[in-house]
PDB file of N, CA and C in Angstrom:
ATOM      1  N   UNK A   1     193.632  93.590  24.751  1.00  0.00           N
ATOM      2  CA  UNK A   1     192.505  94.391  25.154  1.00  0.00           C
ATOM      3  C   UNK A   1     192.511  94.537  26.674  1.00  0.00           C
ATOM      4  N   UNK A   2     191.609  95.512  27.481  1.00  0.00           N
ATOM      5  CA  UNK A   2     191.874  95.355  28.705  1.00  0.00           C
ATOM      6  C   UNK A   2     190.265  95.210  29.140  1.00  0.00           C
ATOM      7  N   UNK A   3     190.839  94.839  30.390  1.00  0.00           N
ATOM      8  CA  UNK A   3     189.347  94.579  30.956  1.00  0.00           C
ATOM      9  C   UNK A   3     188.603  95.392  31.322  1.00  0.00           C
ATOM     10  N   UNK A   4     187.236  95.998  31.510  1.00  0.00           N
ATOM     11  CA  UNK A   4     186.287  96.576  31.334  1.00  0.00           C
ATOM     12  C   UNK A   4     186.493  97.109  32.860  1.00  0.00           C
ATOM     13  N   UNK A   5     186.825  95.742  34.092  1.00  0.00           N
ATOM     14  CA  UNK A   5     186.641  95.852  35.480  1.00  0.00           C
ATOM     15  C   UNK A   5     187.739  96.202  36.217  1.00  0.00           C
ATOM     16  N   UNK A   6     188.936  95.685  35.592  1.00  0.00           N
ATOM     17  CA  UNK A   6     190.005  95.941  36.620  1.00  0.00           C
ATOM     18  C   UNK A   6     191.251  97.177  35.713  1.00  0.00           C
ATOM     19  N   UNK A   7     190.826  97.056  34.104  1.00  0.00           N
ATOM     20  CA  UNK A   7     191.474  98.005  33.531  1.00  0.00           C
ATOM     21  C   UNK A   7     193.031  96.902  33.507  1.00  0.00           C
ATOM     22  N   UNK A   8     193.036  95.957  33.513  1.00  0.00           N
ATOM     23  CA  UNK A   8     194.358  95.422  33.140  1.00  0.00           C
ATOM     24  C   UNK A   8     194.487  94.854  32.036  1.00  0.00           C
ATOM     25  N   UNK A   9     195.360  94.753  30.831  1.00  0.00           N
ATOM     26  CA  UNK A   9     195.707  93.910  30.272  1.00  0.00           C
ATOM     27  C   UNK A   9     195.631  92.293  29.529  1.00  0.00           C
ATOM     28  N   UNK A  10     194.938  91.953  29.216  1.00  0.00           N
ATOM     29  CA  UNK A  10     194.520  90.499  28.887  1.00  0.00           C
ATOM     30  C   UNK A  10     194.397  90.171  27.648  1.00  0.00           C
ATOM     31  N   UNK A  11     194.926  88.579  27.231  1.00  0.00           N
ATOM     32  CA  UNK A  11     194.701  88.434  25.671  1.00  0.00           C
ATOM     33  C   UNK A  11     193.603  87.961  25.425  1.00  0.00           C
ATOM     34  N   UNK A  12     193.004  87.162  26.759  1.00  0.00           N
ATOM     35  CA  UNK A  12     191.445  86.611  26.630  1.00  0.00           C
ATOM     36  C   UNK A  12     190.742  87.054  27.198  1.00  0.00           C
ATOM     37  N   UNK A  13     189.359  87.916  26.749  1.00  0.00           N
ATOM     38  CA  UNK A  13     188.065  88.469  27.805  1.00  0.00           C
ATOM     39  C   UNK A  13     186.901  87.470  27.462  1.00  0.00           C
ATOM     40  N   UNK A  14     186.233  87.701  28.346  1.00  0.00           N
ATOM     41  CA  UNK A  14     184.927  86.932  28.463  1.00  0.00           C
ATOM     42  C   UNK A  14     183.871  87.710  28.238  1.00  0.00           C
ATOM     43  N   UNK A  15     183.016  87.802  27.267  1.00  0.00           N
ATOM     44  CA  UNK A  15     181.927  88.993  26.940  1.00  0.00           C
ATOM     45  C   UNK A  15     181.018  89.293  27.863  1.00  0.00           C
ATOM     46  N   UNK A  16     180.599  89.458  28.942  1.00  0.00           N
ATOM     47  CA  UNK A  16     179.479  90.021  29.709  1.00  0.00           C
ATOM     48  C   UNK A  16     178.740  91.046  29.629  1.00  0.00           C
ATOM     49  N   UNK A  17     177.182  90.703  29.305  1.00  0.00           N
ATOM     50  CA  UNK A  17     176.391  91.966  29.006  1.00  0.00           C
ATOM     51  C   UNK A  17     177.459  93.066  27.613  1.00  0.00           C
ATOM     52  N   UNK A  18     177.345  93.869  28.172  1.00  0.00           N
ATOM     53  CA  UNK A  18     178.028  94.739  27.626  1.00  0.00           C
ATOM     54  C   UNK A  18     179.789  95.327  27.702  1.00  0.00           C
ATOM     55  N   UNK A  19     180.328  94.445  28.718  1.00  0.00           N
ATOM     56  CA  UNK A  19     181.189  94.393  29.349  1.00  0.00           C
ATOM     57  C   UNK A  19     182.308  93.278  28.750  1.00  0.00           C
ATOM     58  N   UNK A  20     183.562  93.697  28.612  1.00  0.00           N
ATOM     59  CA  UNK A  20     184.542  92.470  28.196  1.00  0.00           C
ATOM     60  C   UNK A  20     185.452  92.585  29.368  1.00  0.00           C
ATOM     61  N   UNK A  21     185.486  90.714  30.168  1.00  0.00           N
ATOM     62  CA  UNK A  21     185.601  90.930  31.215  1.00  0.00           C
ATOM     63  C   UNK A  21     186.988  89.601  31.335  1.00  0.00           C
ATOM     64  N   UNK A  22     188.369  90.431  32.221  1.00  0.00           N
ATOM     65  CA  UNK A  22     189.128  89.277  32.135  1.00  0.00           C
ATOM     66  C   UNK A  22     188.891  87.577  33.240  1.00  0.00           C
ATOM     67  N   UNK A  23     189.407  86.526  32.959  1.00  0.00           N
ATOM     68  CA  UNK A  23     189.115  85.691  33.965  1.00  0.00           C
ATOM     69  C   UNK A  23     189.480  86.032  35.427  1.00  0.00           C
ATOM     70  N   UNK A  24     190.199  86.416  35.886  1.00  0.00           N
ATOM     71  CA  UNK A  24     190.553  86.972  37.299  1.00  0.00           C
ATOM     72  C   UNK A  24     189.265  87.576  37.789  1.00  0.00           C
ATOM     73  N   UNK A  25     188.850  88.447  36.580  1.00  0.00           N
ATOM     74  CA  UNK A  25     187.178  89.233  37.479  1.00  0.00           C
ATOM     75  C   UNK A  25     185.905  88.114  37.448  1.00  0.00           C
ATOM     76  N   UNK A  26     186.326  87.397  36.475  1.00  0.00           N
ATOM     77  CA  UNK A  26     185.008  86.311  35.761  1.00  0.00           C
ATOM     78  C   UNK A  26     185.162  85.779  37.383  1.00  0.00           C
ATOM     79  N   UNK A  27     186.156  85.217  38.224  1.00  0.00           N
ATOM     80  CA  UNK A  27     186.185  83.899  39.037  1.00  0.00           C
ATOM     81  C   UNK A  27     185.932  84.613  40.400  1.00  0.00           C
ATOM     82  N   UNK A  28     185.879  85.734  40.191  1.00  0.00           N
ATOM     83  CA  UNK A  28     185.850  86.838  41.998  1.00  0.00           C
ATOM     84  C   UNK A  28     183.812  85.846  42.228  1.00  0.00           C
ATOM     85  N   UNK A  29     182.798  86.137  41.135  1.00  0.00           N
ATOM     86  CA  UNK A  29     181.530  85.802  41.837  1.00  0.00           C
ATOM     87  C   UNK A  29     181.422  84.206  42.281  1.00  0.00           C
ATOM     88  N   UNK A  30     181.352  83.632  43.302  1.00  0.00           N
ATOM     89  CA  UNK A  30     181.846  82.616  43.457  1.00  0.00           C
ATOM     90  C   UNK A  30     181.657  81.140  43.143  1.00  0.00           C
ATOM     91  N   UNK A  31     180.426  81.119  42.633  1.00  0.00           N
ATOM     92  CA  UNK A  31     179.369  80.064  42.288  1.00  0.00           C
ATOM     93  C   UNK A  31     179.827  79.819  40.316  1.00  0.00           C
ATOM     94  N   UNK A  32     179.629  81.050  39.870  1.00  0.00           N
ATOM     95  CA  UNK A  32     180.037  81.116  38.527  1.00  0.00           C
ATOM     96  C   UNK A  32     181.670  81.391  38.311  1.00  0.00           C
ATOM     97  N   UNK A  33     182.198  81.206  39.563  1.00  0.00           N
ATOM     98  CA  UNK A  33     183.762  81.231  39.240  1.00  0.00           C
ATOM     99  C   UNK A  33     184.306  79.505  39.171  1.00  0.00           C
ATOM    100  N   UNK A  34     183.108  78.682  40.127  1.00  0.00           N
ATOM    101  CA  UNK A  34     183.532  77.399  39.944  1.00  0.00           C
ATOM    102  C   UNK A  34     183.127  76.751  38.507  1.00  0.00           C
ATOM    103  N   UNK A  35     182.541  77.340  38.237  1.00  0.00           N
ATOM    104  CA  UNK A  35     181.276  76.809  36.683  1.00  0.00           C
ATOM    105  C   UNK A  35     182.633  77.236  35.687  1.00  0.00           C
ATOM    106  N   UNK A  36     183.115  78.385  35.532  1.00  0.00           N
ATOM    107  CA  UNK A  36     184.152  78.460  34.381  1.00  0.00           C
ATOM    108  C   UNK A  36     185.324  78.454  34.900  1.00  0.00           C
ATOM    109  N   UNK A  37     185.523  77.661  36.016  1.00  0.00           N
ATOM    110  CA  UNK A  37     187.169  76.954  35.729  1.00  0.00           C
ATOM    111  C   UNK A  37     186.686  75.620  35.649  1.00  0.00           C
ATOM    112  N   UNK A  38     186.159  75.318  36.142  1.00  0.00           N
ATOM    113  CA  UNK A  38     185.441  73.595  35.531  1.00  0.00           C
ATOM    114  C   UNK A  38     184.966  73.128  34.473  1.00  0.00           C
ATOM    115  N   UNK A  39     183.456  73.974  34.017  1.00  0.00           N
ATOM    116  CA  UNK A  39     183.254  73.510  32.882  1.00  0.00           C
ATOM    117  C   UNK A  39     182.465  74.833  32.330  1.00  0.00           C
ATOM    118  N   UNK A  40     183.777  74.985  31.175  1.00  0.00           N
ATOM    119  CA  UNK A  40     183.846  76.322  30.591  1.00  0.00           C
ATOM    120  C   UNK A  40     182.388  76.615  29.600  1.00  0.00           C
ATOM    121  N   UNK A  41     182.002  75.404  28.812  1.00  0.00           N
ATOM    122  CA  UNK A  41     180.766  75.150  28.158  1.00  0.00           C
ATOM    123  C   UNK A  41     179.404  75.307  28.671  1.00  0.00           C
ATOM    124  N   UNK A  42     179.474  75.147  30.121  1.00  0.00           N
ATOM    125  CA  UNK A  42     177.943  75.187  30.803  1.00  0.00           C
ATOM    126  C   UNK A  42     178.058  76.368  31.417  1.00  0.00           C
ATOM    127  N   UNK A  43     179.925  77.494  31.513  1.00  0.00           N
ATOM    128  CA  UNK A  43     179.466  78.362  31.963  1.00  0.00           C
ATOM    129  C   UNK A  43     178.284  79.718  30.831  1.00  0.00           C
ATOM    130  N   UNK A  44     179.445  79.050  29.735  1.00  0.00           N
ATOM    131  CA  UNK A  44     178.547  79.933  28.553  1.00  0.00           C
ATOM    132  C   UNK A  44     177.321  79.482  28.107  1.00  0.00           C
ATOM    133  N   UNK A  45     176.614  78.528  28.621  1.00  0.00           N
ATOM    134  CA  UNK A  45     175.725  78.227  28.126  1.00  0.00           C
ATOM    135  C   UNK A  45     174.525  79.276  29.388  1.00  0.00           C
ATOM    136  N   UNK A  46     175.105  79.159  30.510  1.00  0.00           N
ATOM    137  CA  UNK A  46     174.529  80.312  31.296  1.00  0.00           C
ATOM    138  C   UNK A  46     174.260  81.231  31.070  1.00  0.00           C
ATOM    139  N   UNK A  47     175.554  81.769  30.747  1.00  0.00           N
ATOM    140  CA  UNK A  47     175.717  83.739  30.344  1.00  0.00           C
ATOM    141  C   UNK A  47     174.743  83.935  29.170  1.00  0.00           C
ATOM    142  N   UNK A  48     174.472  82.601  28.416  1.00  0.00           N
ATOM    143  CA  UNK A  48     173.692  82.693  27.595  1.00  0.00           C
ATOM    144  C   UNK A  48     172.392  82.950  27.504  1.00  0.00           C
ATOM    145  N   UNK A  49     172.087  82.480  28.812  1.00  0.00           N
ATOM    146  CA  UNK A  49     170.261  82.053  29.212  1.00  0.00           C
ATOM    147  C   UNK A  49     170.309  83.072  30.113  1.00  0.00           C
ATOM    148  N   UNK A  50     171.320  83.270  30.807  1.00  0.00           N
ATOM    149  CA  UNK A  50     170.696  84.642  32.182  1.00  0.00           C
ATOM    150  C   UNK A  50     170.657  85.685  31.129  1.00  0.00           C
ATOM    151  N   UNK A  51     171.640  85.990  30.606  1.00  0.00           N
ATOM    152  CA  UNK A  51     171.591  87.686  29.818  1.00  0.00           C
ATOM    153  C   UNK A  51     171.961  88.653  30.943  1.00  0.00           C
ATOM    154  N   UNK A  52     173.170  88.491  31.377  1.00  0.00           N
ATOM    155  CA  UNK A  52     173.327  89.731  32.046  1.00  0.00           C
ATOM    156  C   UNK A  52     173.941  91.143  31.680  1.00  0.00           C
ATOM    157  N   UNK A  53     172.727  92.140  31.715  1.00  0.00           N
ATOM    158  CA  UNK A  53     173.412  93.950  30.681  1.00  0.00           C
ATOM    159  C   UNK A  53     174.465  93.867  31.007  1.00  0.00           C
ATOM    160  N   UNK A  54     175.745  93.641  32.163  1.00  0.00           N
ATOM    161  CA  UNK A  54     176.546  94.265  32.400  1.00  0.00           C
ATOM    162  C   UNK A  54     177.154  93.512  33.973  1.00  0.00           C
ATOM    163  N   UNK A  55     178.643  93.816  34.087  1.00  0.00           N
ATOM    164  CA  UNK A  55     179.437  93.162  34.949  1.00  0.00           C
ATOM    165  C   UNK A  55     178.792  93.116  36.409  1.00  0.00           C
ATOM    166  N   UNK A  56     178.140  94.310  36.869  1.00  0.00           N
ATOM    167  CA  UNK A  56     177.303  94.240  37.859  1.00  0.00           C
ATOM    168  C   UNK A  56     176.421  93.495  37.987  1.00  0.00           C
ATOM    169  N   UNK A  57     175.354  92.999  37.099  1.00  0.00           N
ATOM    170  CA  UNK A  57     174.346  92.237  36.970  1.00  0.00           C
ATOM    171  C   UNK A  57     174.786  90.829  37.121  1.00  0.00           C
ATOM    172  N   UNK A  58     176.031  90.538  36.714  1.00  0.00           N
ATOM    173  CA  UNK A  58     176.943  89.386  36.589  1.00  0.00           C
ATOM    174  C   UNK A  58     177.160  88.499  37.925  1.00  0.00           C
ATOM    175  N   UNK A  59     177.845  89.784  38.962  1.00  0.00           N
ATOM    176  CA  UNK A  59     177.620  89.737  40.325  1.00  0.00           C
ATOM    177  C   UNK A  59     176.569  89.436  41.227  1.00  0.00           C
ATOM    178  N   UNK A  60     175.120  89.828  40.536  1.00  0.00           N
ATOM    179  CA  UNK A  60     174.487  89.668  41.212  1.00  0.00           C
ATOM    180  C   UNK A  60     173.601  88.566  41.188  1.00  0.00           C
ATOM    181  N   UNK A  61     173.905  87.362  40.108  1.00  0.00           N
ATOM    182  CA  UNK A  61     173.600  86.267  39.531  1.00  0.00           C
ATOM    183  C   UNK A  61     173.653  85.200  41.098  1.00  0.00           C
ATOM    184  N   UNK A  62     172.175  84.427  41.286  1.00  0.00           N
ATOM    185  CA  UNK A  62     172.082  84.172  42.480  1.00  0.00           C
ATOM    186  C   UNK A  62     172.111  82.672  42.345  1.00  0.00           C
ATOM    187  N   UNK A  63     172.473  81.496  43.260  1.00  0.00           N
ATOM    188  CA  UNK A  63     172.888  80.150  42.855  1.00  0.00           C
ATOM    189  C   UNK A  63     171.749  79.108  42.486  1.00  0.00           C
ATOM    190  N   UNK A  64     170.541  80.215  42.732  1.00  0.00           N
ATOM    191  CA  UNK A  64     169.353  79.552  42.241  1.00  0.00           C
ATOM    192  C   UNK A  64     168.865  79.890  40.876  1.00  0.00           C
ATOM    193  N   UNK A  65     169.301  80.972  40.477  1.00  0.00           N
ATOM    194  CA  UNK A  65     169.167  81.281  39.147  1.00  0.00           C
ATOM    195  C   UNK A  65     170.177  79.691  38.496  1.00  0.00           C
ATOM    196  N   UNK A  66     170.879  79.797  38.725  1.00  0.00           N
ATOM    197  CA  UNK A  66     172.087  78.610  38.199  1.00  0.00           C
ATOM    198  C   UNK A  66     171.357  77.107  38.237  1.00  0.00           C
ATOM    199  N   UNK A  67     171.139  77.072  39.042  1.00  0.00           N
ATOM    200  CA  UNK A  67     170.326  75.971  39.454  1.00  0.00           C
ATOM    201  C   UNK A  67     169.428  75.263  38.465  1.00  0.00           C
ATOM    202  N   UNK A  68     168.596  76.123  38.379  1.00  0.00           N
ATOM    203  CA  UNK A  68     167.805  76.522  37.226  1.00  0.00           C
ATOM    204  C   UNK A  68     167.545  76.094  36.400  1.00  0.00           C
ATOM    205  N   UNK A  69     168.648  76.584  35.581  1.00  0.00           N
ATOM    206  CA  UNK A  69     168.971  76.391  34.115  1.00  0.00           C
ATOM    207  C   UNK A  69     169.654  75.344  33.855  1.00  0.00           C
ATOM    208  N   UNK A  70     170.734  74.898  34.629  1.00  0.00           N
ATOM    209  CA  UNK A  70     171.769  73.460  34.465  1.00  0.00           C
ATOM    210  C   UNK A  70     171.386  72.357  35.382  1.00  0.00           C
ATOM    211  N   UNK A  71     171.759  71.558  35.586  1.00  0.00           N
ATOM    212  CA  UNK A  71     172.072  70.526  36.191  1.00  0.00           C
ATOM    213  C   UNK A  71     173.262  70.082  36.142  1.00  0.00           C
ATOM    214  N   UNK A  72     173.833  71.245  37.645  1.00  0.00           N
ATOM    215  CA  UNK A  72     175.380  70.746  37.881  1.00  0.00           C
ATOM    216  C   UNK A  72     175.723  69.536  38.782  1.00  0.00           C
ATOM    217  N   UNK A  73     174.785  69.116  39.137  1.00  0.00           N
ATOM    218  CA  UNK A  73     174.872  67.900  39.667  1.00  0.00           C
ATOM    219  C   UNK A  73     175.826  66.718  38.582  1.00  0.00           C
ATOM    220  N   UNK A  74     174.732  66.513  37.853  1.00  0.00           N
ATOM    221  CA  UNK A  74     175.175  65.785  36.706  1.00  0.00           C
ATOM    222  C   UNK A  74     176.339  65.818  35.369  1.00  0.00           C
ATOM    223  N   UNK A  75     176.632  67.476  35.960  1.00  0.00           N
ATOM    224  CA  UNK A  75     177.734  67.707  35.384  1.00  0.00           C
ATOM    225  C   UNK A  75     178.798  67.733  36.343  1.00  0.00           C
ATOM    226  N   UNK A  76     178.903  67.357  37.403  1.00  0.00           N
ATOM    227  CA  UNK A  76     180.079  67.031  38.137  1.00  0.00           C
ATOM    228  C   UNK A  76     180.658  68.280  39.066  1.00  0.00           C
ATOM    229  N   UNK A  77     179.610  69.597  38.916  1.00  0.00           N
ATOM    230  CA  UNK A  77     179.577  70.660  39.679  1.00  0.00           C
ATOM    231  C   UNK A  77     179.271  70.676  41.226  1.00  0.00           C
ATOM    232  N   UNK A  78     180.056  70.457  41.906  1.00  0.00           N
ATOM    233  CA  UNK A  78     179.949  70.681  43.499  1.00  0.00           C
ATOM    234  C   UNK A  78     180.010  72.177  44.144  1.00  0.00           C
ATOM    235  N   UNK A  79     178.996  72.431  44.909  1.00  0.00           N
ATOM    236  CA  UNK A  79     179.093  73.476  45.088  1.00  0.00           C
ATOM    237  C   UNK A  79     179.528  73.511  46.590  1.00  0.00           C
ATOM    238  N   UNK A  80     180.335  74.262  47.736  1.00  0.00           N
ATOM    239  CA  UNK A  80     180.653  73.629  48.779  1.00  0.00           C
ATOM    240  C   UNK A  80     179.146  74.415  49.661  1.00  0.00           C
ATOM    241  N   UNK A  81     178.720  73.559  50.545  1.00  0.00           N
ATOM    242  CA  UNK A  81     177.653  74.078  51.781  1.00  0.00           C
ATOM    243  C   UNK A  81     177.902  73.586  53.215  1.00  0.00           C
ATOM    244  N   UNK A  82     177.487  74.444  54.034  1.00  0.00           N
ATOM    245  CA  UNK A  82     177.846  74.122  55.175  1.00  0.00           C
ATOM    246  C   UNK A  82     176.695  73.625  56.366  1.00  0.00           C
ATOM    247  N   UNK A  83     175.415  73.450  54.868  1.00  0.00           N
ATOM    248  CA  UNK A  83     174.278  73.476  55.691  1.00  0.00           C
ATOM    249  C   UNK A  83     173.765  72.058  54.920  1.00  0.00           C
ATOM    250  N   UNK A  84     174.538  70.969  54.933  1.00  0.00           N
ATOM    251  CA  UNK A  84     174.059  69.983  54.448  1.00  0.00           C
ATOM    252  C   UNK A  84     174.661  68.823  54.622  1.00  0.00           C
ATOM    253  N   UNK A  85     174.165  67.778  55.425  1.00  0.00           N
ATOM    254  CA  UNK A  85     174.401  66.555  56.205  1.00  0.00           C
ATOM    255  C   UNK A  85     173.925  65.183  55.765  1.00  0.00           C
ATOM    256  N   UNK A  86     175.483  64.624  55.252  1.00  0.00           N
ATOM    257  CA  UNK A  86     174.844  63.225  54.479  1.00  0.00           C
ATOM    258  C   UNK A  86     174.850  62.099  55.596  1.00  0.00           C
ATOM    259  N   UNK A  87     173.564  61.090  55.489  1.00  0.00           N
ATOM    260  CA  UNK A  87     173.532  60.603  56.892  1.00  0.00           C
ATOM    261  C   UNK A  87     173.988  58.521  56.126  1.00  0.00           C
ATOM    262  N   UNK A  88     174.560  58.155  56.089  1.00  0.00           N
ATOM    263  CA  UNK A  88     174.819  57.164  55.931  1.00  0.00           C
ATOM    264  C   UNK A  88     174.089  55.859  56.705  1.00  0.00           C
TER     265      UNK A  88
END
């Protein structure tokens, strides 16, 4: 099948909204690109609870929406920041 976004070729898509989307496009948004190469289960458990119509909406999925719904803490999800100072 091919992908909805880039029009290439793929044996595995990822369903979005309305959209079947290959992993190369899944990992471009960056927050939900670490969630499904890590842990593929909490990413779908997302896509599940946000509901996004469509690949755009996908994109525009914000790290507080994520937040949210999981606790990637506890699932071993690091997210990198540059605005946060551990003081020992």
């Amino acid at each position: 099948m091919k992908c909805d976004n880039c029009k290439k070729e793929d044996q595995w898509l990822e369903i979005i909204g309305k959209n079947f989307i290959c992993k190369r496009c899944v990992r471009k948004h960056k927050e939900m690109g670490l969630v499904y190469r890590t842990h593929i289960e909490t990413f779908h458990f997302l896509i599940r609870n946000i509901k996004p119509e469509d690949y755009e909406a996908y994109m525009k999925i914000t790290r507080k929406q994520i937040e949210e719904l999981a606790d990637l803490k506890k699932a071993g999800v690091k997210f990198r920041t540059t605005n946060i100072v551990e003081l020992e």
